[in-house]
Protein backbone atom coordinates (compact mmCIF):
# COMPACT_ATOMS: atom_id res chain seq x y z
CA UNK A 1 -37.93 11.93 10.69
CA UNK A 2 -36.75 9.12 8.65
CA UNK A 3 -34.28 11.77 6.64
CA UNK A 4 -32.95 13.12 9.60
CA UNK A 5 -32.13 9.47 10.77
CA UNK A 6 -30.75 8.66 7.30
CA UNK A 7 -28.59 11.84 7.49
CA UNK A 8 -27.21 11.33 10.89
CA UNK A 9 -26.55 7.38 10.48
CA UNK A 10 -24.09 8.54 7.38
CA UNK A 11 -23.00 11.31 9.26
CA UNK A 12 -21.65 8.54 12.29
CA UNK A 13 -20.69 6.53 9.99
CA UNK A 14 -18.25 9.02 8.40
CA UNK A 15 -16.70 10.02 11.81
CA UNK A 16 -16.40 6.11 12.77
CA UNK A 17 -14.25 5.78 9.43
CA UNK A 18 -12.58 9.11 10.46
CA UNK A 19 -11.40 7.60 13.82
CA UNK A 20 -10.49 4.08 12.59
CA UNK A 21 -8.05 5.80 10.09
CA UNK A 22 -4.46 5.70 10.65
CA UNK A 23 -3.40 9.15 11.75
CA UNK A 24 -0.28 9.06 9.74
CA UNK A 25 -2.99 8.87 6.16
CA UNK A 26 -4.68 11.43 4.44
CA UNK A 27 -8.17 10.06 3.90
CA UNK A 28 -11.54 10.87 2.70
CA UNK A 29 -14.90 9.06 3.85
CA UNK A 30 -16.89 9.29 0.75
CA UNK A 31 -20.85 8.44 1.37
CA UNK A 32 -22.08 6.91 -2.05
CA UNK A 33 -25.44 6.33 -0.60
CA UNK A 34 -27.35 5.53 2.43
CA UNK A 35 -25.04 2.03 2.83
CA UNK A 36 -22.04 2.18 1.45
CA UNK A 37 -18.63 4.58 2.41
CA UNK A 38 -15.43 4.72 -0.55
CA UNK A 39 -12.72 4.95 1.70
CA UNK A 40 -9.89 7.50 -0.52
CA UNK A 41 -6.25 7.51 0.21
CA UNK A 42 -5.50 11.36 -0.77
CA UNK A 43 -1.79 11.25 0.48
CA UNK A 44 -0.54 9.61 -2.70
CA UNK A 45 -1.37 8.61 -6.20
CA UNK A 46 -3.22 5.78 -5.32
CA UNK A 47 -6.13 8.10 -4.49
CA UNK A 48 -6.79 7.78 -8.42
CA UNK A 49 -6.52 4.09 -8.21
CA UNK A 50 -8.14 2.94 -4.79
CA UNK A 51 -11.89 3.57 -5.40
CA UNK A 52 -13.72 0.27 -3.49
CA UNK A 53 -15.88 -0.57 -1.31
CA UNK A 54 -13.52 -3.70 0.08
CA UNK A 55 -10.78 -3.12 3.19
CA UNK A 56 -8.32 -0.16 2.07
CA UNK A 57 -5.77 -3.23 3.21
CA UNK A 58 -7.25 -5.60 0.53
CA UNK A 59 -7.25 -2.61 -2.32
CA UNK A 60 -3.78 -1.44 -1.11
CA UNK A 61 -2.39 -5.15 -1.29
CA UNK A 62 -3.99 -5.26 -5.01
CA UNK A 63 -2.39 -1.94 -6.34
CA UNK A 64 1.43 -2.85 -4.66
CA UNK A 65 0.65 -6.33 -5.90
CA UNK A 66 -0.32 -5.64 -9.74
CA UNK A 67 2.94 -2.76 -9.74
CA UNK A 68 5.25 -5.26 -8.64
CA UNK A 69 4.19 -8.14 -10.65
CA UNK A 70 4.44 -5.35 -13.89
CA UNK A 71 8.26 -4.62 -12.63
CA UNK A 72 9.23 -8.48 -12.66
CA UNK A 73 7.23 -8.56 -16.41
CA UNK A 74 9.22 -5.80 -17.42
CA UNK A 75 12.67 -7.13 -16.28
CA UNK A 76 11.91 -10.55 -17.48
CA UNK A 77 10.95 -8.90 -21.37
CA UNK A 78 14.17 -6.90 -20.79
CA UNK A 79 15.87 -10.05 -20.05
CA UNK A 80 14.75 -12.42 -22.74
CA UNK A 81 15.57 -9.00 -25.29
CA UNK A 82 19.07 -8.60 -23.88
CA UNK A 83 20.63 -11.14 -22.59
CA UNK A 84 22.61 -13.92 -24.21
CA UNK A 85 22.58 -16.60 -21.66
CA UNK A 86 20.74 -19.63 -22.25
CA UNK A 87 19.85 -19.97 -18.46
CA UNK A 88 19.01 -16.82 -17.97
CA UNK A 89 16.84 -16.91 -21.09
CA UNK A 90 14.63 -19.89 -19.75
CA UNK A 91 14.69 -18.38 -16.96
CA UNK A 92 13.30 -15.30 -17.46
CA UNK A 93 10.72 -16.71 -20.53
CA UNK A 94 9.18 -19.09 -17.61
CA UNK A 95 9.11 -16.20 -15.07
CA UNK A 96 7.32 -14.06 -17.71
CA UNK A 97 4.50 -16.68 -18.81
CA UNK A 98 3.82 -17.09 -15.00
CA UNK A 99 3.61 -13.47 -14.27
CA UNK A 100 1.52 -12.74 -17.09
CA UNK A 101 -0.89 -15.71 -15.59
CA UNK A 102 -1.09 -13.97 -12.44
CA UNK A 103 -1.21 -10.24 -13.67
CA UNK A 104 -4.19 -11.52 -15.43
CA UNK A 105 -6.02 -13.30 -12.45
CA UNK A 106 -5.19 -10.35 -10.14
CA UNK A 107 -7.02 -8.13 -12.98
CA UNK A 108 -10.32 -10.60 -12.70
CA UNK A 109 -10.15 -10.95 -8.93
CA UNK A 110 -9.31 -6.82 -8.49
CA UNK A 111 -12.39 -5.51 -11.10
CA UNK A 112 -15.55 -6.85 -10.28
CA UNK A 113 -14.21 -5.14 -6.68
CA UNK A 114 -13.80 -1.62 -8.42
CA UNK A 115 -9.83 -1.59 -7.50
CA UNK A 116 -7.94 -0.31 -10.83
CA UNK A 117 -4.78 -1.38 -11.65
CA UNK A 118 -2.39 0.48 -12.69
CA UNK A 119 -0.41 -0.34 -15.96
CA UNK A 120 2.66 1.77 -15.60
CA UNK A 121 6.16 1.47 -13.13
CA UNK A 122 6.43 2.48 -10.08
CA UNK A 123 8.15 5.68 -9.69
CA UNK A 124 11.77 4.81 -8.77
CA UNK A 125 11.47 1.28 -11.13
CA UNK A 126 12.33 3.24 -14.64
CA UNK A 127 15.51 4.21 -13.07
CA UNK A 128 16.71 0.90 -12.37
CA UNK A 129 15.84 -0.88 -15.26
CA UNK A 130 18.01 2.02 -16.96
CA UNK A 131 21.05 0.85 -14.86
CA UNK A 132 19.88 -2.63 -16.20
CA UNK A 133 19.94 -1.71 -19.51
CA UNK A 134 23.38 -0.07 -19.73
CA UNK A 135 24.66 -3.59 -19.07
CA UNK A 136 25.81 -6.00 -21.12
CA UNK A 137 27.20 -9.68 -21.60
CA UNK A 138 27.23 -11.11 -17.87
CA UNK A 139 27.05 -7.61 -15.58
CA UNK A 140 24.01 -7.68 -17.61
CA UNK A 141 23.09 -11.14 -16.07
CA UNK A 142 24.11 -10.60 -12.54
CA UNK A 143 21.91 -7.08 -12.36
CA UNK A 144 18.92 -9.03 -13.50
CA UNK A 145 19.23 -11.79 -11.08
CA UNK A 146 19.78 -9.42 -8.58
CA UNK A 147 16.95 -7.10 -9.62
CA UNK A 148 14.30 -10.55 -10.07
CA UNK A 149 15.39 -11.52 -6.51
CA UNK A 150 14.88 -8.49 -4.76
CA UNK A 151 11.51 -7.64 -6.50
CA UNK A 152 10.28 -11.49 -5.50
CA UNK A 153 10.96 -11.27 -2.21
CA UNK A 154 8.87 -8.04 -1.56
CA UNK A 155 6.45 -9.74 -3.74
CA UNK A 156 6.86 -12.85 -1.39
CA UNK A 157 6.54 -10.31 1.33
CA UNK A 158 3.39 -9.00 0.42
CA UNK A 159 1.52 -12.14 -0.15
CA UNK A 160 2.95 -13.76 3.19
CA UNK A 161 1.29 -10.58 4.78
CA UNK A 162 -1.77 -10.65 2.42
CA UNK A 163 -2.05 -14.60 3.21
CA UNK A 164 -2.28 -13.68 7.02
CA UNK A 165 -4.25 -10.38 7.63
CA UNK A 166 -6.48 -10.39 4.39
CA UNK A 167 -10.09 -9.83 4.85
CA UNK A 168 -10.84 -9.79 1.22
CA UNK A 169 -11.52 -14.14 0.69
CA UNK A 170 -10.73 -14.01 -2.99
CA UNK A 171 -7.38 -11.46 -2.83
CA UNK A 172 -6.45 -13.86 0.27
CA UNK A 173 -7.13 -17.26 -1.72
CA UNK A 174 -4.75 -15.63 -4.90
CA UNK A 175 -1.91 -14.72 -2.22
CA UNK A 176 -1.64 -18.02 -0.41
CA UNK A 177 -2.20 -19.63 -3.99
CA UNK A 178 1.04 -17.39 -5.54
CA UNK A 179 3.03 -18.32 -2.33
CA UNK A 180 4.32 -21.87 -3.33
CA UNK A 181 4.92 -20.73 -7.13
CA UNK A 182 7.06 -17.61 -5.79
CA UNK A 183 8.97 -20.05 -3.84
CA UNK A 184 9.85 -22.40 -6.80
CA UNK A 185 11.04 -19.28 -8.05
CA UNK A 186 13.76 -18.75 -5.38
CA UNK A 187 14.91 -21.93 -6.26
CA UNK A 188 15.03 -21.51 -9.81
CA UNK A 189 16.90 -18.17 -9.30
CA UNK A 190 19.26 -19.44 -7.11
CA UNK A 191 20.13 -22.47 -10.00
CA UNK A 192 20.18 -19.62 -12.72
CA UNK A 193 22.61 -17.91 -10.79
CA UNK A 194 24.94 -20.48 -10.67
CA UNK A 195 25.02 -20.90 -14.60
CA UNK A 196 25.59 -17.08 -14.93
């Protein structure tokens, strides 16, 4: 008796996670045990990196968080390896010692919550930072500010959104924390620009 009760309270509990799923989402209810569900995305490639037993909004914010952060590390190394401008230099040497601060606290916050990180581009990012790299001299410096800006304001994005509607207390706390600092980076950005 106490099997068939075990069997059917997993079984409702898989259809509840069935019907509280987006319709627009492939997903998978996965029943680890008698109490906990993995919730998979199978519609993209983040099936292989959302495995968790937080909010699929919490691990989602995580992943998009941790890809975009690596894009702004990657065109602030390009930046500091290319570029000739003094501003721009700083600039992008600051950018990079805070983004490697919060790629690392993102990594502490995101494992103990089995959400895995991914360490490589997005898809369309290798593309552009070709298109950066065939610049030079200040084209060079006007893609990268233009690339840093629009990759911090979907970052800004995403915390804002994180900062409002995230269940997950410690992903939450990091978002509303990064807010301020991604701010001060508009600013700086916008001073950069005008030495460029």
């Amino acid at each position: 008796m106490n099997k068939l009760r075990l069997v059917a309270s997993a079984l409702i509990s898989t259809c509840i996670i069935a019907a509280c799923t987006p319709a627009n989402k492939d997903t998978k209810a996965v029943v680890t045990d008698s109490t906990k569900v993995k919730v998979q995305d199978t519609s993209s490639s983040k099936a292989d990196i959302i495995d968790m037993y937080a909010s699929e909004h919490d691990a989602e914010f995580a992943v998009d968080a941790a890809e975009a952060n690596l894009v702004l590390l990657t065109l602030n190394k390009t930046a500091l390896a290319k570029s000739s401008n003094a501003t721009v230099r700083t600039f992008a040497a600051t950018m990079l010692a805070v983004n490697e601060k919060a790629n690392a606290e993102l990594k502490m916050i995101a494992q103990p919550k089995n959400i895995r990180l991914s360490d490589e581009l997005p898809t369309a990012q290798p593309l552009l930072l070709q298109i950066l790299n065939s610049k030079k001299g200040s084209a060079f410096d006007k893609n990268y500010a233009t690339q840093i800006s629009k990759n911090l304001s979907k970052m800004a994005t995403m915390m804002k959104l994180q900062a409002i509607h995230g269940m997950d207390n410690d992903l939450t706390a990091f978002a509303k924390k990064t807010i301020p600092v991604l701010e001060k980076q508009f600013k700086d950005i916008n001073r950069m620009k005008k030495g460029i």
